[in-house]
C-alpha atoms as a PDB file:
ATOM      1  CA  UNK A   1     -37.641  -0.370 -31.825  1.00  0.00           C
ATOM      2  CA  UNK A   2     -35.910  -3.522 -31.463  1.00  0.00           C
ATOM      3  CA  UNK A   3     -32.151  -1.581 -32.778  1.00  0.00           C
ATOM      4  CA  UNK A   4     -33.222   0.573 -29.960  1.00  0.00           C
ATOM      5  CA  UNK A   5     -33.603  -2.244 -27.204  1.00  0.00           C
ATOM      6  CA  UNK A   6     -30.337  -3.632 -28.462  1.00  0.00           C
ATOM      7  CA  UNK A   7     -28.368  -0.684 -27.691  1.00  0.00           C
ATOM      8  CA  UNK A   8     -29.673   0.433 -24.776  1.00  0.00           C
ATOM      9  CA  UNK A   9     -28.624  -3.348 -23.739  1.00  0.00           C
ATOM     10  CA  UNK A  10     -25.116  -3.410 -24.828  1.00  0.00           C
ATOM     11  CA  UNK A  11     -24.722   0.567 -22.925  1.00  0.00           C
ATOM     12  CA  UNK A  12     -25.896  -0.851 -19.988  1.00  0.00           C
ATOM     13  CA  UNK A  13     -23.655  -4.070 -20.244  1.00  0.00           C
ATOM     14  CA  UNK A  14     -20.514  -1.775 -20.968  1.00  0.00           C
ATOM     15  CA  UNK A  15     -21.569   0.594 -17.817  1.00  0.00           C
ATOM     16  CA  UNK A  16     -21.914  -2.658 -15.736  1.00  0.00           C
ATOM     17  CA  UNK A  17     -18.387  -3.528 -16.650  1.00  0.00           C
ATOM     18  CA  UNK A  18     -17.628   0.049 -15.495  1.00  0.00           C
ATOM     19  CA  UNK A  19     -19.095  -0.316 -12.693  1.00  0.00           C
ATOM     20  CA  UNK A  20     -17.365  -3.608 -11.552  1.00  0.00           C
ATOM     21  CA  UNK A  21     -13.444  -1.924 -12.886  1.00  0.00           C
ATOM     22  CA  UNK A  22     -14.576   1.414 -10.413  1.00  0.00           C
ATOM     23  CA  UNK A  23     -12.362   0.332  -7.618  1.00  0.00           C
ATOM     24  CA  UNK A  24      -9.838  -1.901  -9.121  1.00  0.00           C
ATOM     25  CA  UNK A  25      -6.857   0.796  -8.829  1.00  0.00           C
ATOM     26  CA  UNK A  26      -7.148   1.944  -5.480  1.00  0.00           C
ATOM     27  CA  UNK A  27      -5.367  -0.816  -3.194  1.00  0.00           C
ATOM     28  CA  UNK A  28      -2.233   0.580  -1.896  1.00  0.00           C
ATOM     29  CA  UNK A  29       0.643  -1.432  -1.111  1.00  0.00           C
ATOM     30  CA  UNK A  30       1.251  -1.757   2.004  1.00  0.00           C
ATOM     31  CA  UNK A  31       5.231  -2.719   2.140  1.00  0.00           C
ATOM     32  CA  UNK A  32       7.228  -5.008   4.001  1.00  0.00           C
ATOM     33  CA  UNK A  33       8.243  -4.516   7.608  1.00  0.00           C
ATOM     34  CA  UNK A  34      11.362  -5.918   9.249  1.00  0.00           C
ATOM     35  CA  UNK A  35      13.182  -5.836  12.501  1.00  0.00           C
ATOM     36  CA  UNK A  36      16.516  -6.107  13.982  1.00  0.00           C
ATOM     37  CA  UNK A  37      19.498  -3.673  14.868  1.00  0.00           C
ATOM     38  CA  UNK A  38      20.548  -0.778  13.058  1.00  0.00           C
ATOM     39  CA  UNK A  39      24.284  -1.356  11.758  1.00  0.00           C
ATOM     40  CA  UNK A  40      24.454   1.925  10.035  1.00  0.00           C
ATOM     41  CA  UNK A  41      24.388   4.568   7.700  1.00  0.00           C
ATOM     42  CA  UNK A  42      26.081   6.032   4.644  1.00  0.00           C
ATOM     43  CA  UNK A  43      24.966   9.354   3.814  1.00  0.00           C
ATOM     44  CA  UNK A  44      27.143   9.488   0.824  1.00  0.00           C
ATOM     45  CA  UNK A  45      25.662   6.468  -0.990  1.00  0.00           C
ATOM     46  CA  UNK A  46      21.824   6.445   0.589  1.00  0.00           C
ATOM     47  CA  UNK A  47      22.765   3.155   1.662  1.00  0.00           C
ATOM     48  CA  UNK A  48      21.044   1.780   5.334  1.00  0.00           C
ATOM     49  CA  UNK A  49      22.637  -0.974   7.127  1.00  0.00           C
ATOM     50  CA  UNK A  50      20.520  -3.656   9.151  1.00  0.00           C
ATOM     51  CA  UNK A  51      21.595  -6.457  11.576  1.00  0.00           C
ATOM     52  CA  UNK A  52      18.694  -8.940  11.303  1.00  0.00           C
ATOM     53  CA  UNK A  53      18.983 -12.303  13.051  1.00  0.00           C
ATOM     54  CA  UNK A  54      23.061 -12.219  12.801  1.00  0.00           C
ATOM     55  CA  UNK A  55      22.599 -11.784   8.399  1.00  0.00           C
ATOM     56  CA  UNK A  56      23.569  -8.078   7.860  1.00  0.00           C
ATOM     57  CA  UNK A  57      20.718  -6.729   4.941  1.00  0.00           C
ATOM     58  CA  UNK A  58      21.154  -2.994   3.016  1.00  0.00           C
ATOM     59  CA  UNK A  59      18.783  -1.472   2.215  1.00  0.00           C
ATOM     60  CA  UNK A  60      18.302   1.583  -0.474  1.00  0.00           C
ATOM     61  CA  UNK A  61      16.817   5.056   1.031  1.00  0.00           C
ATOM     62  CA  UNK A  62      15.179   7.365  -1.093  1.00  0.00           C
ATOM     63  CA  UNK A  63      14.533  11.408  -0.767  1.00  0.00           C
ATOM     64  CA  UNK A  64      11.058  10.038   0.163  1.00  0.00           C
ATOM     65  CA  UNK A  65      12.473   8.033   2.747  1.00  0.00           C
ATOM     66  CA  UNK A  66      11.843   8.813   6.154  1.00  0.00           C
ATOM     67  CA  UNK A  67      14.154   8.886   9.564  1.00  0.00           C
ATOM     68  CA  UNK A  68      12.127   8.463  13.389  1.00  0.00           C
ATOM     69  CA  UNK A  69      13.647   8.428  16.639  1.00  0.00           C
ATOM     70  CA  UNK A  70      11.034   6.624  19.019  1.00  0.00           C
ATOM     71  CA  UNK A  71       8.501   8.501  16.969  1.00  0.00           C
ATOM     72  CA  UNK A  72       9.858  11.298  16.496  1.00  0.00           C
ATOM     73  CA  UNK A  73      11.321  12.730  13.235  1.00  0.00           C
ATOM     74  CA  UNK A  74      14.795  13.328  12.501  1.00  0.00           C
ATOM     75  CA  UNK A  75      17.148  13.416   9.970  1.00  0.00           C
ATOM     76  CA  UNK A  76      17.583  10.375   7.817  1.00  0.00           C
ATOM     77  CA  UNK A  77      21.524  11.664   7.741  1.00  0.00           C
ATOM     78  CA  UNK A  78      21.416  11.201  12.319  1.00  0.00           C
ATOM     79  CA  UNK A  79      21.108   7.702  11.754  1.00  0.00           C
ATOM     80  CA  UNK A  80      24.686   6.689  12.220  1.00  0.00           C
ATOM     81  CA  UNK A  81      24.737   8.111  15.975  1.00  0.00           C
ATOM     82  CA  UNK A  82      22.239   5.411  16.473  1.00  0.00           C
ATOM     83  CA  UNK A  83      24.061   1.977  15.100  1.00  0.00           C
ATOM     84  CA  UNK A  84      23.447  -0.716  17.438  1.00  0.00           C
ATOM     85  CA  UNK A  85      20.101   0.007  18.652  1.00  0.00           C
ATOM     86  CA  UNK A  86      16.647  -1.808  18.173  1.00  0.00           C
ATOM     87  CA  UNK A  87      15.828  -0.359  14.660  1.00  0.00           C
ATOM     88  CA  UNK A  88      12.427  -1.519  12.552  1.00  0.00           C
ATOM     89  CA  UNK A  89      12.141  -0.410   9.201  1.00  0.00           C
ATOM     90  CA  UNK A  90       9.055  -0.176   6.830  1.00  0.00           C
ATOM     91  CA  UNK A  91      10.478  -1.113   2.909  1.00  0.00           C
ATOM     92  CA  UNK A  92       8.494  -0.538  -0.204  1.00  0.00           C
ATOM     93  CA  UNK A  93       8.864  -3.350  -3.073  1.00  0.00           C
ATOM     94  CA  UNK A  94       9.619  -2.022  -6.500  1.00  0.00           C
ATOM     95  CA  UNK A  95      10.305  -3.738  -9.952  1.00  0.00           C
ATOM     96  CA  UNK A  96      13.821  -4.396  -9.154  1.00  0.00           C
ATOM     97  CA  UNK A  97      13.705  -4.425  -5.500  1.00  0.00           C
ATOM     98  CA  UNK A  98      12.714  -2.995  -2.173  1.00  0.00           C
ATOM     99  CA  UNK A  99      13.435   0.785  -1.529  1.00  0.00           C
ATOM    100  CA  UNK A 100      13.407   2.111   2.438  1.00  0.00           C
ATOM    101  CA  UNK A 101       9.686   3.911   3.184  1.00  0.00           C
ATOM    102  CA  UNK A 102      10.967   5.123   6.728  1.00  0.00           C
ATOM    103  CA  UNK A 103      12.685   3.315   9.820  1.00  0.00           C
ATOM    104  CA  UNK A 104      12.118   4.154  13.194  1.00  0.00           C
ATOM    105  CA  UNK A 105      15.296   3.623  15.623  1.00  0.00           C
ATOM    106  CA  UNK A 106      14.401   3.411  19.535  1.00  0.00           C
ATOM    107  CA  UNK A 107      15.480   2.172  22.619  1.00  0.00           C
ATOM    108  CA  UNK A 108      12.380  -0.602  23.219  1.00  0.00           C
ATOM    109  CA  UNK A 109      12.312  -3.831  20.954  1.00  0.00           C
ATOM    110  CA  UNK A 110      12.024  -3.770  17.634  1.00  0.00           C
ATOM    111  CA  UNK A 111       8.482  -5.670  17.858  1.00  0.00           C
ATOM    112  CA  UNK A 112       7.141  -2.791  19.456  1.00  0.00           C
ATOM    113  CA  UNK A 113       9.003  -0.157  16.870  1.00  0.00           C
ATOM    114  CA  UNK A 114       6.831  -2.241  14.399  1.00  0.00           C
ATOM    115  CA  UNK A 115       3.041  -1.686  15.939  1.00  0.00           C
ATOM    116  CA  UNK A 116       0.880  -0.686  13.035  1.00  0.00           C
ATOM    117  CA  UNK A 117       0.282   3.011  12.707  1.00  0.00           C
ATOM    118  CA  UNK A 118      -2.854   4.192  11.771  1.00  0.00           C
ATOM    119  CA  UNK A 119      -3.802   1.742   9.335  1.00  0.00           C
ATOM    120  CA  UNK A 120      -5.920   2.771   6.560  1.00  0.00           C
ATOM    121  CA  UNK A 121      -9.396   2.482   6.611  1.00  0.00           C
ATOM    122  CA  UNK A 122     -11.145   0.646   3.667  1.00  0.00           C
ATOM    123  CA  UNK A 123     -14.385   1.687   3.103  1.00  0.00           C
ATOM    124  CA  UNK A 124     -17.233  -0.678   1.695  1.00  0.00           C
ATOM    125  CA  UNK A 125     -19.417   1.727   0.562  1.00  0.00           C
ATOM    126  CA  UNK A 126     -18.902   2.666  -2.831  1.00  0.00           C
ATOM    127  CA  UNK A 127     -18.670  -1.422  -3.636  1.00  0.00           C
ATOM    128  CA  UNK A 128     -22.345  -1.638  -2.020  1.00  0.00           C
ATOM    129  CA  UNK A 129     -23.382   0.855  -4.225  1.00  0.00           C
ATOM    130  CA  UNK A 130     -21.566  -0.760  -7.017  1.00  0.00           C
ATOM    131  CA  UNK A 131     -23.388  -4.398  -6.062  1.00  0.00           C
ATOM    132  CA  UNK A 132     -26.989  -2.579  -5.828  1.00  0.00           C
ATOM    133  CA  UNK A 133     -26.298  -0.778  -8.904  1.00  0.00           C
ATOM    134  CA  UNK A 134     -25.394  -3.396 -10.811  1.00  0.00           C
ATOM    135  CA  UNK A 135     -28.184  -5.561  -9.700  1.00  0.00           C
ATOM    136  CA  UNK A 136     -30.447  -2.692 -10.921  1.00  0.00           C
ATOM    137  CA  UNK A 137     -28.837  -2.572 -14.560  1.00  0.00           C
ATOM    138  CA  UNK A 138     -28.861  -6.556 -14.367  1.00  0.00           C
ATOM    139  CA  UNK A 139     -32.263  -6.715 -14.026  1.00  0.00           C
ATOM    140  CA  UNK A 140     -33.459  -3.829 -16.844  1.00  0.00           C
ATOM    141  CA  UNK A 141     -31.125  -5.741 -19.004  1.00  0.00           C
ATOM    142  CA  UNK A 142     -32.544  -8.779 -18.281  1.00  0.00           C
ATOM    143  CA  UNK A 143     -36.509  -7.557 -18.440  1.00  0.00           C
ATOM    144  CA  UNK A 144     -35.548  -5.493 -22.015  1.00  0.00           C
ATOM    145  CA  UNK A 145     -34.050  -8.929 -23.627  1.00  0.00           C
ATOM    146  CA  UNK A 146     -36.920 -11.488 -21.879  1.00  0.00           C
ATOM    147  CA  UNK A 147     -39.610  -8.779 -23.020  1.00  0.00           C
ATOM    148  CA  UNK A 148     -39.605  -9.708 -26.652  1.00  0.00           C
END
């Protein structure tokens, strides 16, 4: 009975640790946003141009990468039509480096290019559950080693 006891402790103590690794995995980078004048674009090489506060930056795109005009899609390859205007662009960090997510190229200030869109919603729930649960197991764990 008491080999019994013991394993039904160490189960729950690995299903705890389970428990507390469940949402570990799940944060998603959010990037790095920057603003500042587009100075161009190379469709050859990929290779986005940006004016910001007089030091000229390139940038890497990507097939993923993404092109908006106030908003509004358009090709990533349009972009050189539009060198000199208000441009903010959303960059995703990598081992070596950041890569361009998508930049949107308007005619307001590049502040307002850079308003959050729809953030995404984190939701507490399933760490609640995680904290009650846990509590639960805690406590059997604690009542089947104090019981002897």
């Amino acid at each position: 009975m008491r080999t019994l006891k013991g394993a039904v402790a160490v189960v729950m103590m690995v299903m705890v640790a389970c428990l507390g690794f469940a949402g570990v995995g799940s944060a998603e980078p959010r990037g790095l946003s920057i603003g500042g004048t587009l100075g161009g674009f190379d469709c050859q090489t990929g290779k986005l141009t940006m004016v910001i506060s007089g030091a000229t930056t390139y940038i890497q795109a990507t097939d993923q990468s993404a092109a908006y005009l106030d908003g509004s899609p358009i090709a990533l390859c349009s972009l050189e039509a539009y060198t000199g205007s208000p441009a903010a662009a959303r960059l995703v960090p990598t081992h070596s480096g950041y890569f361009l997510d998508e930049i949107n190229v308007g005619t307001t200030s590049p502040e307002a290019l850079l308003a959050p869109q729809s953030a995404p919603v984190v939701s507490s729930g399933s760490s609640a559950l995680g904290v009650a649960l846990g509590a639960v197991i805690g406590g059997a764990i604690g009542y089947l080693l104090g019981k002897n």
